[in-house]
C-alpha atoms as a PDB file:
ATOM      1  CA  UNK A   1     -10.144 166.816 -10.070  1.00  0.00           C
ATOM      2  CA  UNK A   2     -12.309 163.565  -9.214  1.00  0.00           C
ATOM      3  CA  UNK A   3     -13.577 160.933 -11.026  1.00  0.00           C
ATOM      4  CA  UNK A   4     -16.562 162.572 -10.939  1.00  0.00           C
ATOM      5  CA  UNK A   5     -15.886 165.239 -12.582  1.00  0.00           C
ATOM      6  CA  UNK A   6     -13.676 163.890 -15.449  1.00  0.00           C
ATOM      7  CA  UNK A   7     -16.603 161.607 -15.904  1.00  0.00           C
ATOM      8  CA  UNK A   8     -18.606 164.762 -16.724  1.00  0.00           C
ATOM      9  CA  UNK A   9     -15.971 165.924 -18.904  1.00  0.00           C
ATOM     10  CA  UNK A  10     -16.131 163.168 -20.544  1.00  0.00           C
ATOM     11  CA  UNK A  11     -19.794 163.608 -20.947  1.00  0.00           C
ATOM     12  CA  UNK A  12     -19.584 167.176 -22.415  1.00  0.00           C
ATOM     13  CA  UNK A  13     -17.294 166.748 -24.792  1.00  0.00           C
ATOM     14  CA  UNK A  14     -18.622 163.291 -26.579  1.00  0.00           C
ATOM     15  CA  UNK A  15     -22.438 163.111 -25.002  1.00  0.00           C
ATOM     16  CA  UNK A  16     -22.414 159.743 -23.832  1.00  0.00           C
ATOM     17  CA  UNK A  17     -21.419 158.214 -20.845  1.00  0.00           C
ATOM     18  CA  UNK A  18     -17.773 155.999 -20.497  1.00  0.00           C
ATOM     19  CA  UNK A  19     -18.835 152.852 -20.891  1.00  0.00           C
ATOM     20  CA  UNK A  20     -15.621 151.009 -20.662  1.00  0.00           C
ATOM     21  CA  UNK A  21     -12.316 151.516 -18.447  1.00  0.00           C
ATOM     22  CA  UNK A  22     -10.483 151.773 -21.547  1.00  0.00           C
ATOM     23  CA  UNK A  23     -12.460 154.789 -22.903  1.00  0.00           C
ATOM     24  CA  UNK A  24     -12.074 156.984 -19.861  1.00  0.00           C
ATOM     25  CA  UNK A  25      -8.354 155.879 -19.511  1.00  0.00           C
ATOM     26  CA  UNK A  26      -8.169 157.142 -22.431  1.00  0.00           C
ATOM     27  CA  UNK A  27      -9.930 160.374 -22.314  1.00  0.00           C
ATOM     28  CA  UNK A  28      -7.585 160.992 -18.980  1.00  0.00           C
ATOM     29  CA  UNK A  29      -4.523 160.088 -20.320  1.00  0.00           C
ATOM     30  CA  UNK A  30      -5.442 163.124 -23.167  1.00  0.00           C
ATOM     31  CA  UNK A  31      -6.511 164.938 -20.998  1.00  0.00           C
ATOM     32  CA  UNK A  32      -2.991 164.801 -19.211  1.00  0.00           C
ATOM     33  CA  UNK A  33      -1.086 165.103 -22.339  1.00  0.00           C
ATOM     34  CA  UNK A  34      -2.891 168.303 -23.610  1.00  0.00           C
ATOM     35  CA  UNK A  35      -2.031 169.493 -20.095  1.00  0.00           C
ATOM     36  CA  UNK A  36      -5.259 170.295 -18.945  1.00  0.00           C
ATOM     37  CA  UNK A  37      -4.548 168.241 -15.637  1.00  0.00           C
ATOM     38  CA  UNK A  38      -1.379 167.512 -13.606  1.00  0.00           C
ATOM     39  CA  UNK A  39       0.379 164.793 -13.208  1.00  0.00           C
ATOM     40  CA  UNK A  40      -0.888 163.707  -9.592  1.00  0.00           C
ATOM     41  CA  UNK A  41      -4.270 164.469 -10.930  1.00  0.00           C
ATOM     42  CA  UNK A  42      -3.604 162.335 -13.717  1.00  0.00           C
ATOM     43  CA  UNK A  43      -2.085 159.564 -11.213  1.00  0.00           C
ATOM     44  CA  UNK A  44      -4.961 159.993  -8.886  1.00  0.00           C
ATOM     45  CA  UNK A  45      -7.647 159.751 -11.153  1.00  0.00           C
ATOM     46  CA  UNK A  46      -6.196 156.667 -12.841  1.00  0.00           C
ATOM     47  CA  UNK A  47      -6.243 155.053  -9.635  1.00  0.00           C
ATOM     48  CA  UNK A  48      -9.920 155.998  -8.956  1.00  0.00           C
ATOM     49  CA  UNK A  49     -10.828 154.893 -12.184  1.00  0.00           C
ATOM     50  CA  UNK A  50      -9.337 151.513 -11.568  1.00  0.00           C
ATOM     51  CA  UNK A  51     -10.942 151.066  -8.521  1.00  0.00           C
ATOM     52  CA  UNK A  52     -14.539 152.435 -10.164  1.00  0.00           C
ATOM     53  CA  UNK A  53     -14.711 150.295 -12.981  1.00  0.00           C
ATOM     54  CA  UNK A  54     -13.980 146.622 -12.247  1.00  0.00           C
ATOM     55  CA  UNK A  55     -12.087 145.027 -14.874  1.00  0.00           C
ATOM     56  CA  UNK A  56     -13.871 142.067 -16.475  1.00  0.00           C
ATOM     57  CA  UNK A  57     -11.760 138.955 -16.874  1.00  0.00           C
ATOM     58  CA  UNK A  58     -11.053 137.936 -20.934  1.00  0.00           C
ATOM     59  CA  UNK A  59     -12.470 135.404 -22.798  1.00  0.00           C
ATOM     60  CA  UNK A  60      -9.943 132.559 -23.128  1.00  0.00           C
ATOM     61  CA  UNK A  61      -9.481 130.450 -26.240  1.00  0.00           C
ATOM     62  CA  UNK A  62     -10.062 126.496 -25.762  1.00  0.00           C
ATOM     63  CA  UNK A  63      -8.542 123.918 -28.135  1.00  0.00           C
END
């Protein structure tokens, strides 16, 4: 499995597009645990999705 394609599992099962890192982390990491991928796929994809989805830096708090 590729990113694409859990991308468009993703997309058939809630009918939206991943908007965040965090959501299709998510949806991976379940997908993993309910064993419906392995764990390299799991590793691999988790990689790919870092790489896809560029993580934005957080807002800091100033005193």
């Amino acid at each position: 499995m590729n990113l694409e394609e859990i991308q468009q599992l993703f997309h058939e099962k809630y009918h939206f597009k991943p908007a965040t890192l965090n959501e299709l982390l998510t949806f991976t990491r379940k997908c993993y645990i309910l064993n419906d991928i392995s764990i390299n796929e799991y590793r691999q994809l988790v990689k790919e999705i870092e790489t896809a989805y560029p993580v934005t830096e957080s807002p800091t708090v100033s005193n």
